[in-house]
PDB file of N, CA and C in Angstrom:
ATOM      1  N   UNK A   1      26.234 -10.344  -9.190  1.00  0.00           N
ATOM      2  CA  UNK A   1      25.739 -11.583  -9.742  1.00  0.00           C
ATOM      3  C   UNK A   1      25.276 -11.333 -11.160  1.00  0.00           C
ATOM      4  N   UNK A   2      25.295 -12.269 -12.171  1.00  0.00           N
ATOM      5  CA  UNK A   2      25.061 -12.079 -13.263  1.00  0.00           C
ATOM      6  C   UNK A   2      24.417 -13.939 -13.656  1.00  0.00           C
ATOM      7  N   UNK A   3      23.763 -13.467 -14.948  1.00  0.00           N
ATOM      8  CA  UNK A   3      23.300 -14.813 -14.642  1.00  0.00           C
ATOM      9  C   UNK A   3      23.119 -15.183 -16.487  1.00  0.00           C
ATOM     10  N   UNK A   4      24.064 -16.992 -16.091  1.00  0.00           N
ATOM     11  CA  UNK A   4      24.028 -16.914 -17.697  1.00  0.00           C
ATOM     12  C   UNK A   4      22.982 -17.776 -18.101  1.00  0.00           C
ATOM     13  N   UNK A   5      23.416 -17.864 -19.825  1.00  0.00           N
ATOM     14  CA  UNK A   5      22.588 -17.951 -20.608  1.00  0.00           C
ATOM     15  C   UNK A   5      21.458 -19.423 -19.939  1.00  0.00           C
ATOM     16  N   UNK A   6      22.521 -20.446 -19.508  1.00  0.00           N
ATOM     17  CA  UNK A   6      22.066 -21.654 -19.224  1.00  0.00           C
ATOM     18  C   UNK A   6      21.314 -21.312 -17.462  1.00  0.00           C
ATOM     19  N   UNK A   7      21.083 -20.419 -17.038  1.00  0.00           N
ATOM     20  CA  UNK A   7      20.391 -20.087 -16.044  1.00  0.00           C
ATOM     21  C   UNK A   7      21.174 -20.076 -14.849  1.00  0.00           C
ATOM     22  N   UNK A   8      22.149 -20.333 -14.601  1.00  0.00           N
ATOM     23  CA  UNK A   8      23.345 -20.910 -13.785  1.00  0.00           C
ATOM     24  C   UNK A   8      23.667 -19.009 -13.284  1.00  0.00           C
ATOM     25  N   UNK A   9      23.615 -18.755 -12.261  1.00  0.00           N
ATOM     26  CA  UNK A   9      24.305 -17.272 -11.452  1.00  0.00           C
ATOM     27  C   UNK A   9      25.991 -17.665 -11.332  1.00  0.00           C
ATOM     28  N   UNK A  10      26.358 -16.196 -11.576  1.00  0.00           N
ATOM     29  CA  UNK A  10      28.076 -16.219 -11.640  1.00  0.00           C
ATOM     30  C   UNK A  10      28.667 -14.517 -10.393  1.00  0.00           C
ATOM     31  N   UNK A  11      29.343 -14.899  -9.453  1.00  0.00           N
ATOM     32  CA  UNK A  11      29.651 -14.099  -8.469  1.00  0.00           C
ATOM     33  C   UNK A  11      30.041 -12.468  -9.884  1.00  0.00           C
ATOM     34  N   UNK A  12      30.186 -11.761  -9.965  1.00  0.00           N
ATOM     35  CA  UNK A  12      30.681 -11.129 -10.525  1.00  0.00           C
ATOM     36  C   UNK A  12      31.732 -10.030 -10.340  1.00  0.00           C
ATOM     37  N   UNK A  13      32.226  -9.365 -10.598  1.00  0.00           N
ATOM     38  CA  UNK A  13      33.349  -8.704 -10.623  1.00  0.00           C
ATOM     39  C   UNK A  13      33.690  -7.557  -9.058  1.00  0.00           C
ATOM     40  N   UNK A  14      31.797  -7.347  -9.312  1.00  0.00           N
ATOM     41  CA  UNK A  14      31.876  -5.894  -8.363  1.00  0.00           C
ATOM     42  C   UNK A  14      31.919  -6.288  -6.599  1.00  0.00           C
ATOM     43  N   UNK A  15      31.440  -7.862  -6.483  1.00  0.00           N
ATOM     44  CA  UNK A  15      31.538  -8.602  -5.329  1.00  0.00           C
ATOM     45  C   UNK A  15      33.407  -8.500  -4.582  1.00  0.00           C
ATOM     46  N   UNK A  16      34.473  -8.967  -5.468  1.00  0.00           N
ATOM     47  CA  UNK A  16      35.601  -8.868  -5.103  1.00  0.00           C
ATOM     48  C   UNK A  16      35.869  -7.144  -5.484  1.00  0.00           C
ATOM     49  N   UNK A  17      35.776  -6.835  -6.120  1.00  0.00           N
ATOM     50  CA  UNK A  17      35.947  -5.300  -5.390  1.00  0.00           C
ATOM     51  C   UNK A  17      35.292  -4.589  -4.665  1.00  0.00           C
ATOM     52  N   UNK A  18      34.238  -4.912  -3.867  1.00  0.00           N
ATOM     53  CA  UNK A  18      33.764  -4.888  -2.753  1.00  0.00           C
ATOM     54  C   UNK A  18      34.689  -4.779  -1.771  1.00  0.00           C
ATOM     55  N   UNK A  19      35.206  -6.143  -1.846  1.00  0.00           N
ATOM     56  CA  UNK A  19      36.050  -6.844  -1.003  1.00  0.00           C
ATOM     57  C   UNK A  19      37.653  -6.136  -0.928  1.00  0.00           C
ATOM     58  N   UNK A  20      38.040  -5.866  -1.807  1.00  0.00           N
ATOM     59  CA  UNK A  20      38.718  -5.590  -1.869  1.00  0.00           C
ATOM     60  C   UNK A  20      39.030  -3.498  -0.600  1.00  0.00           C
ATOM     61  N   UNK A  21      37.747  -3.509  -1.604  1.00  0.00           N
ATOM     62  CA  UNK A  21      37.888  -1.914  -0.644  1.00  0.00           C
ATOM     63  C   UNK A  21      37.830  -1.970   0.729  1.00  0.00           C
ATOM     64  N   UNK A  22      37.144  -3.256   0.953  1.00  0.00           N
ATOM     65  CA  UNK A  22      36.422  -3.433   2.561  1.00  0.00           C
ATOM     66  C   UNK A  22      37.874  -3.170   3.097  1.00  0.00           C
ATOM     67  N   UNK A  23      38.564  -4.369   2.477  1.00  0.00           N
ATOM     68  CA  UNK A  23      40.222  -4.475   3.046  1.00  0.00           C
ATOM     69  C   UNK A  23      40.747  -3.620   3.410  1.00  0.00           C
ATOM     70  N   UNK A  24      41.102  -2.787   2.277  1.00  0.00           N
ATOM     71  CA  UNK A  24      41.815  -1.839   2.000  1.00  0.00           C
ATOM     72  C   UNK A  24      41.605  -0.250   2.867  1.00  0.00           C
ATOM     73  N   UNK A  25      40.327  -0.371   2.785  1.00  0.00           N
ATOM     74  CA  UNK A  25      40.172   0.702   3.729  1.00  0.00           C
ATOM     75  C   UNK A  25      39.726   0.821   5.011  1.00  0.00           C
ATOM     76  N   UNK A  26      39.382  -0.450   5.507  1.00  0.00           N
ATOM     77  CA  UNK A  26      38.962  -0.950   6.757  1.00  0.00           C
ATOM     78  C   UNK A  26      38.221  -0.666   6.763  1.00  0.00           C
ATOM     79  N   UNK A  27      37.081  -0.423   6.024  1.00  0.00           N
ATOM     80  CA  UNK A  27      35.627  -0.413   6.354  1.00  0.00           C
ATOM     81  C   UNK A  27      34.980  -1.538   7.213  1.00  0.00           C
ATOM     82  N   UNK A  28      33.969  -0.195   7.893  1.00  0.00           N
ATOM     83  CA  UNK A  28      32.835  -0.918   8.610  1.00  0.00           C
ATOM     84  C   UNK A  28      31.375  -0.789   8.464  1.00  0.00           C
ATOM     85  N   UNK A  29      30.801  -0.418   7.112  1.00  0.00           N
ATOM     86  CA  UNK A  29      29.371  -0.130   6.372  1.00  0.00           C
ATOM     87  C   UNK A  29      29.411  -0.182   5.458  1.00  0.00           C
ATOM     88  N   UNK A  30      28.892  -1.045   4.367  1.00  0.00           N
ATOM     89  CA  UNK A  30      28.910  -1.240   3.114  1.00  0.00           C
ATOM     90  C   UNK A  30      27.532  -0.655   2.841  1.00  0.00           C
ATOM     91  N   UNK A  31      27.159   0.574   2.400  1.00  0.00           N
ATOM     92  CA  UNK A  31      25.817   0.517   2.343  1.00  0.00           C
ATOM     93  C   UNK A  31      25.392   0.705   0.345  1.00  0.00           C
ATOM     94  N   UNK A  32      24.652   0.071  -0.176  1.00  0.00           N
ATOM     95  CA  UNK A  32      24.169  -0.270  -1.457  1.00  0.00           C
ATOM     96  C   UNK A  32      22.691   0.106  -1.686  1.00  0.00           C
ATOM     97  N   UNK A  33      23.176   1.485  -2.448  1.00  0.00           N
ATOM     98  CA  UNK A  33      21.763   1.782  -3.101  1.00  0.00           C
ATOM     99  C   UNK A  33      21.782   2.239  -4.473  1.00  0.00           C
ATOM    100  N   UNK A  34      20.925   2.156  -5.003  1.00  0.00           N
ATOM    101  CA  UNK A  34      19.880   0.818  -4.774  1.00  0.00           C
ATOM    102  C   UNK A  34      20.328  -0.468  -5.393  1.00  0.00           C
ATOM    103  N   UNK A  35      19.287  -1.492  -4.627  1.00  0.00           N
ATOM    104  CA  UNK A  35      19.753  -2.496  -4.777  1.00  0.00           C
ATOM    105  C   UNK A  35      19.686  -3.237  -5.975  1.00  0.00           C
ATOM    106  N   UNK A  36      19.542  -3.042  -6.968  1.00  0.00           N
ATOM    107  CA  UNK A  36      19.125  -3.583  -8.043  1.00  0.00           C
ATOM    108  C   UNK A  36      20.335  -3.211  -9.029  1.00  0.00           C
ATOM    109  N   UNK A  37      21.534  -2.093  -8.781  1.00  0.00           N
ATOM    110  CA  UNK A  37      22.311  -1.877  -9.280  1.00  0.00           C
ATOM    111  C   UNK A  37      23.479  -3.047  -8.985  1.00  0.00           C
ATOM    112  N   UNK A  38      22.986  -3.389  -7.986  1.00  0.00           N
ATOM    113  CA  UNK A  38      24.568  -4.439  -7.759  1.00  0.00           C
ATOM    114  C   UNK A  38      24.702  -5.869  -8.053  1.00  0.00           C
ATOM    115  N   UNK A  39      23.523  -6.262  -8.740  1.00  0.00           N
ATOM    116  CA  UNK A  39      23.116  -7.556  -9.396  1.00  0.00           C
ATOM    117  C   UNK A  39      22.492  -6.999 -11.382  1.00  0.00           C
ATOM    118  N   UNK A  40      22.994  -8.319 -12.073  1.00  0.00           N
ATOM    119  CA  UNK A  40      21.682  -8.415 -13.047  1.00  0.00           C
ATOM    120  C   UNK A  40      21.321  -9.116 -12.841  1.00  0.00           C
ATOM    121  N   UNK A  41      20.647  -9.948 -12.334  1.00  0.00           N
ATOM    122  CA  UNK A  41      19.916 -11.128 -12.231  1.00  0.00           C
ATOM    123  C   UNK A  41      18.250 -10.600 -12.062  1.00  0.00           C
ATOM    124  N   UNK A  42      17.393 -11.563 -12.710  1.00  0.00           N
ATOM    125  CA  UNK A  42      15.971 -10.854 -12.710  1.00  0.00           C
ATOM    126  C   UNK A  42      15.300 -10.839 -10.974  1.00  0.00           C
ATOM    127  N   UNK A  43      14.584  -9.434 -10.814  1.00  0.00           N
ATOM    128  CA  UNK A  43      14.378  -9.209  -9.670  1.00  0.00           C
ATOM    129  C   UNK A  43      13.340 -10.264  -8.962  1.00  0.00           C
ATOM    130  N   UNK A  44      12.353 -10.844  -9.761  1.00  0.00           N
ATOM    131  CA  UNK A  44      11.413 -11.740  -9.316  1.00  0.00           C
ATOM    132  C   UNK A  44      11.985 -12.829  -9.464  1.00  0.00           C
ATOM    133  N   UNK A  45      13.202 -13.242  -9.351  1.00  0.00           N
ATOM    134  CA  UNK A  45      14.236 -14.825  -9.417  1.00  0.00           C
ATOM    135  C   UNK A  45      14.425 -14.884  -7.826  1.00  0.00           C
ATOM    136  N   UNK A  46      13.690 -15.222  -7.215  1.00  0.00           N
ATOM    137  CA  UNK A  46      14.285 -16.102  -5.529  1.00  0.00           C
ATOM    138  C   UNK A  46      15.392 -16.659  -5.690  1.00  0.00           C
ATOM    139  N   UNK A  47      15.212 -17.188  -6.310  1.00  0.00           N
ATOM    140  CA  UNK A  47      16.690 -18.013  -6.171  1.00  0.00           C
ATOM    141  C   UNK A  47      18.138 -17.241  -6.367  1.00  0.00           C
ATOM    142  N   UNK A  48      18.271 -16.516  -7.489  1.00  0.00           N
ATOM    143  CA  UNK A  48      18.855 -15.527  -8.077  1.00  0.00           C
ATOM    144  C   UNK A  48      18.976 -14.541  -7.100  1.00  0.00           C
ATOM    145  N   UNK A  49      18.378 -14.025  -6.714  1.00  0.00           N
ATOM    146  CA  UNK A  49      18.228 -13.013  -5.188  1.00  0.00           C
ATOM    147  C   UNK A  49      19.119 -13.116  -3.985  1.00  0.00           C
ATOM    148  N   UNK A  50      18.615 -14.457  -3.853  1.00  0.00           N
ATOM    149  CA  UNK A  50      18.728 -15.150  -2.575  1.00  0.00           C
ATOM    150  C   UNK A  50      20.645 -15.217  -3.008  1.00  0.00           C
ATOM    151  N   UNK A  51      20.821 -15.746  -3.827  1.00  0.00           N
ATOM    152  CA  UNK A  51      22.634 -15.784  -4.192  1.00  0.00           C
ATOM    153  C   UNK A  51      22.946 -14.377  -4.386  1.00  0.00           C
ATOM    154  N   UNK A  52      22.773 -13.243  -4.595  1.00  0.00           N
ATOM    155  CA  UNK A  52      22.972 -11.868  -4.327  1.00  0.00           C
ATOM    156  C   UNK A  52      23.050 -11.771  -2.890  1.00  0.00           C
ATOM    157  N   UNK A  53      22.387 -12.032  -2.047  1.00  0.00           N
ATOM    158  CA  UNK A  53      22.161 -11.509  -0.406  1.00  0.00           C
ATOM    159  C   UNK A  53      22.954 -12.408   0.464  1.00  0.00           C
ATOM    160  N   UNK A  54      23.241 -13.741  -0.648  1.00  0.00           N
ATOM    161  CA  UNK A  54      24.423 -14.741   0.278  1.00  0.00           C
ATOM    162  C   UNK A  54      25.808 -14.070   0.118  1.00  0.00           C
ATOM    163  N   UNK A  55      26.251 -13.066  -1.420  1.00  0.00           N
ATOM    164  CA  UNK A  55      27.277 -12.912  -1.363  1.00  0.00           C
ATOM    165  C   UNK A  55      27.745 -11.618  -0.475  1.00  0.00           C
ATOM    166  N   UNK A  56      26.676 -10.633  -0.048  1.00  0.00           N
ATOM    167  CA  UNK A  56      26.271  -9.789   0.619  1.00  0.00           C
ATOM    168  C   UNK A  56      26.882 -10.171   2.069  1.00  0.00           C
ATOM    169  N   UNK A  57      25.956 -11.187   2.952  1.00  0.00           N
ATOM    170  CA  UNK A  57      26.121 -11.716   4.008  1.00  0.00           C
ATOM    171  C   UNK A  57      27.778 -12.392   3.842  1.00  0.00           C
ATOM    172  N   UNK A  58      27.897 -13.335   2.998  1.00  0.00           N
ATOM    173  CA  UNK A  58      29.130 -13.748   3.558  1.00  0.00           C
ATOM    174  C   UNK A  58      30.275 -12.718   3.645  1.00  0.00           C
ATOM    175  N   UNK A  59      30.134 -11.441   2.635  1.00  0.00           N
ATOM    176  CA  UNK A  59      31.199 -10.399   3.229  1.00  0.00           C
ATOM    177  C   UNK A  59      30.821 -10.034   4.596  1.00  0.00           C
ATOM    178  N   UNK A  60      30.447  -9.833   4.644  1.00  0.00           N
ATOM    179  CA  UNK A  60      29.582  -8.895   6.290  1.00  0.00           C
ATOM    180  C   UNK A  60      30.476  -9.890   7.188  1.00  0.00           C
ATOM    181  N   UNK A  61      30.131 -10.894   7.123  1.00  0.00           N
ATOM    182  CA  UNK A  61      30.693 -12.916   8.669  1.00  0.00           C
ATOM    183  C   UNK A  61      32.147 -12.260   8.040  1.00  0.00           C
ATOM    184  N   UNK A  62      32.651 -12.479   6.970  1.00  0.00           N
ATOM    185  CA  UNK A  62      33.963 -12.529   6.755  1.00  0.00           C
ATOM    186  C   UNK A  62      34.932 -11.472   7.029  1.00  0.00           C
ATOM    187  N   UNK A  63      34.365 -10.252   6.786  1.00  0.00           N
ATOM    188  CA  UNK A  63      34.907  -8.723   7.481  1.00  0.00           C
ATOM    189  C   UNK A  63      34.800  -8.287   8.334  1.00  0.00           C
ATOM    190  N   UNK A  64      33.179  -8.716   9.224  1.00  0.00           N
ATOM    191  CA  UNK A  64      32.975  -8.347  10.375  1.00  0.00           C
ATOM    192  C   UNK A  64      32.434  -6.537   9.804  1.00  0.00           C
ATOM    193  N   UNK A  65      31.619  -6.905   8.995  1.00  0.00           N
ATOM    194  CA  UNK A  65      31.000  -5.998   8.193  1.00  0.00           C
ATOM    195  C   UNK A  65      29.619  -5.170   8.305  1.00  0.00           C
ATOM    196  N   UNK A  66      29.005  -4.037   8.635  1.00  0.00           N
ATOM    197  CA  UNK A  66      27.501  -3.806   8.540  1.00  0.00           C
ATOM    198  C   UNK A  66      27.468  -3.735   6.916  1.00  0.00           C
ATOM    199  N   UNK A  67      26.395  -4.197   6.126  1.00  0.00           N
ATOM    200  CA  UNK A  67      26.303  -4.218   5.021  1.00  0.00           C
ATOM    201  C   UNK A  67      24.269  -3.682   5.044  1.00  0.00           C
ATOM    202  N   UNK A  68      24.041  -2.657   4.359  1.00  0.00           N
ATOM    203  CA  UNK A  68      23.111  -2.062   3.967  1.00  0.00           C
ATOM    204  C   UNK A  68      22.553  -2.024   2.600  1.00  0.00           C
ATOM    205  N   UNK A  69      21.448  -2.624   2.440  1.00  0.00           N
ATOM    206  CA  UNK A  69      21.262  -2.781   0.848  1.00  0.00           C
ATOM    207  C   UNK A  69      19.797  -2.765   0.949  1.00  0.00           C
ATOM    208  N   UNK A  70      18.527  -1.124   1.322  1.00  0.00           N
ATOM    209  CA  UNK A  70      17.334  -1.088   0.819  1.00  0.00           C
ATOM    210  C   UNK A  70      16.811  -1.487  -0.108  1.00  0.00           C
ATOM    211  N   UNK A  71      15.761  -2.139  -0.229  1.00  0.00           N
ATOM    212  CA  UNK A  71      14.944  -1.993  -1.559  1.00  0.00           C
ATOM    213  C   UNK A  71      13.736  -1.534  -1.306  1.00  0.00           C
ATOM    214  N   UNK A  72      13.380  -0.627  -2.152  1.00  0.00           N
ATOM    215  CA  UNK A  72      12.413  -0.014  -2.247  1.00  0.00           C
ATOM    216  C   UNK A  72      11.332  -0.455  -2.783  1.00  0.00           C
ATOM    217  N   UNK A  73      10.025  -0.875  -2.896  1.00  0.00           N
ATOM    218  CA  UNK A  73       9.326  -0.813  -3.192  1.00  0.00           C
ATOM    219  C   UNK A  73       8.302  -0.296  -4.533  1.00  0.00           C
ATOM    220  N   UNK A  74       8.877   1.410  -3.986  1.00  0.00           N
ATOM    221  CA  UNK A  74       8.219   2.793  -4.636  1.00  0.00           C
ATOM    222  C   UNK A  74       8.641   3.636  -4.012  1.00  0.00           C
ATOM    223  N   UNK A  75       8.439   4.736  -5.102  1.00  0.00           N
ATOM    224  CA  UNK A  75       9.173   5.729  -4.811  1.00  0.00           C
ATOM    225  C   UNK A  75       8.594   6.750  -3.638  1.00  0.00           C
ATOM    226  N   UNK A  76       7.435   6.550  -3.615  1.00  0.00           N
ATOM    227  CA  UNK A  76       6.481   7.021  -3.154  1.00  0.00           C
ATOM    228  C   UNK A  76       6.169   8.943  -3.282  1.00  0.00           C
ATOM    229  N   UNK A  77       5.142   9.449  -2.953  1.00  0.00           N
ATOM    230  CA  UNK A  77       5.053  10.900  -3.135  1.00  0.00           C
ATOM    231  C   UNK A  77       6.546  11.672  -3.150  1.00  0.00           C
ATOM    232  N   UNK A  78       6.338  12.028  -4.312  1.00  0.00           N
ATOM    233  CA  UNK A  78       7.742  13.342  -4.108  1.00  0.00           C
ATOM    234  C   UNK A  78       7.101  14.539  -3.807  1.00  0.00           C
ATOM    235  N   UNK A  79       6.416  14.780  -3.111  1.00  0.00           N
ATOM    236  CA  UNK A  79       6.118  16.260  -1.947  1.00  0.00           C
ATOM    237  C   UNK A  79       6.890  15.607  -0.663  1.00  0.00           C
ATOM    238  N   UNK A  80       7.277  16.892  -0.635  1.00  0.00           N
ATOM    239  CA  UNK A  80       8.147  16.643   1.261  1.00  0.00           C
ATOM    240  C   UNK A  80       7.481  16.754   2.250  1.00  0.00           C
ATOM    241  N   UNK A  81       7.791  15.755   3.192  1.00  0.00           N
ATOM    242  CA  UNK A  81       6.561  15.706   3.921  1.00  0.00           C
ATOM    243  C   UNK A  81       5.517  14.568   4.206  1.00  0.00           C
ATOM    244  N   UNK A  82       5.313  14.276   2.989  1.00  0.00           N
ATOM    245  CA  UNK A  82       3.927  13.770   2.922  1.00  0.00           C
ATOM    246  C   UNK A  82       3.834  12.341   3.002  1.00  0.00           C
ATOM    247  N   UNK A  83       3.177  11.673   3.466  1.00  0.00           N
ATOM    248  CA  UNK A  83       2.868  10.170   4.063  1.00  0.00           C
ATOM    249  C   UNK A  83       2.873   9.563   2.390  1.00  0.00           C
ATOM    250  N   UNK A  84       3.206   7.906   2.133  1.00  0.00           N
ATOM    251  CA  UNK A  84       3.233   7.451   1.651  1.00  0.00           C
ATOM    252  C   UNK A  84       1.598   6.857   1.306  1.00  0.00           C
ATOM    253  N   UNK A  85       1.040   6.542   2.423  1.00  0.00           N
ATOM    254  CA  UNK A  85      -0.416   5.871   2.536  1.00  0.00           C
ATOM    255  C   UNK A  85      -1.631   7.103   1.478  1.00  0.00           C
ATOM    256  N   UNK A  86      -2.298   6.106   1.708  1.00  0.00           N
ATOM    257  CA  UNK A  86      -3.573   7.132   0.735  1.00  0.00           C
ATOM    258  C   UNK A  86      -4.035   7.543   1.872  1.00  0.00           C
ATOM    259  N   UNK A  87      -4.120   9.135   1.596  1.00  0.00           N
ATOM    260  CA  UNK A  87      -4.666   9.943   2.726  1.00  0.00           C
ATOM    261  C   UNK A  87      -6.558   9.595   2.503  1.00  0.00           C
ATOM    262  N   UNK A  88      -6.698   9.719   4.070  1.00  0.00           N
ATOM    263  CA  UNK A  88      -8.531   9.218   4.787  1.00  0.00           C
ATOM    264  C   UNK A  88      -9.449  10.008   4.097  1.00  0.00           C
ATOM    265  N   UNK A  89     -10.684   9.647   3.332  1.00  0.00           N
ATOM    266  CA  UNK A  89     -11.534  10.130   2.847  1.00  0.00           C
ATOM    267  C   UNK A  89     -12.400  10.524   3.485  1.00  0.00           C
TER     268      UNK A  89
END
């Protein structure tokens, strides 16, 4: 998704070659990380979002697709191991 000047979202390129590979190789997991690479559209746009995760879903109904696309939050501690939460005082 890309989104123009006049605010209007446009499917973009990487959606049909998506599609295309799904085809082609008979895939059954599309998994997308991270998610912020497979759109420009601004991340705090609902609306904008929401048309990213429709074009998402309608491959998935249409291929008969698992489609995987985390978003993270944070990155959280890079020690291995270690809990995300603030450890108990």
């Amino acid at each position: 998704m890309t989104l123009e000047k006049s605010g209007r979202t446009v499917r973009g390129q990487l959606a049909d070659n998506l599609e295309a590979v799904i085809v082609a190789r008979r895939i059954d997991i599309v998994g997308i990380d991270p998610f912020v690479k497979s759109h420009s559209v601004e991340e705090n746009n609902n609306s904008a979002i929401d048309e990213v995760a429709q074009v998402l879903t309608d491959l998935a109904a249409k291929h008969n697709v698992a489609v995987d696309s985390p978003h993270h939050i944070s990155k959280g501690n890079s020690r291995s191991g270690q809990c995300q939460s603030r450890a108990r005082r």
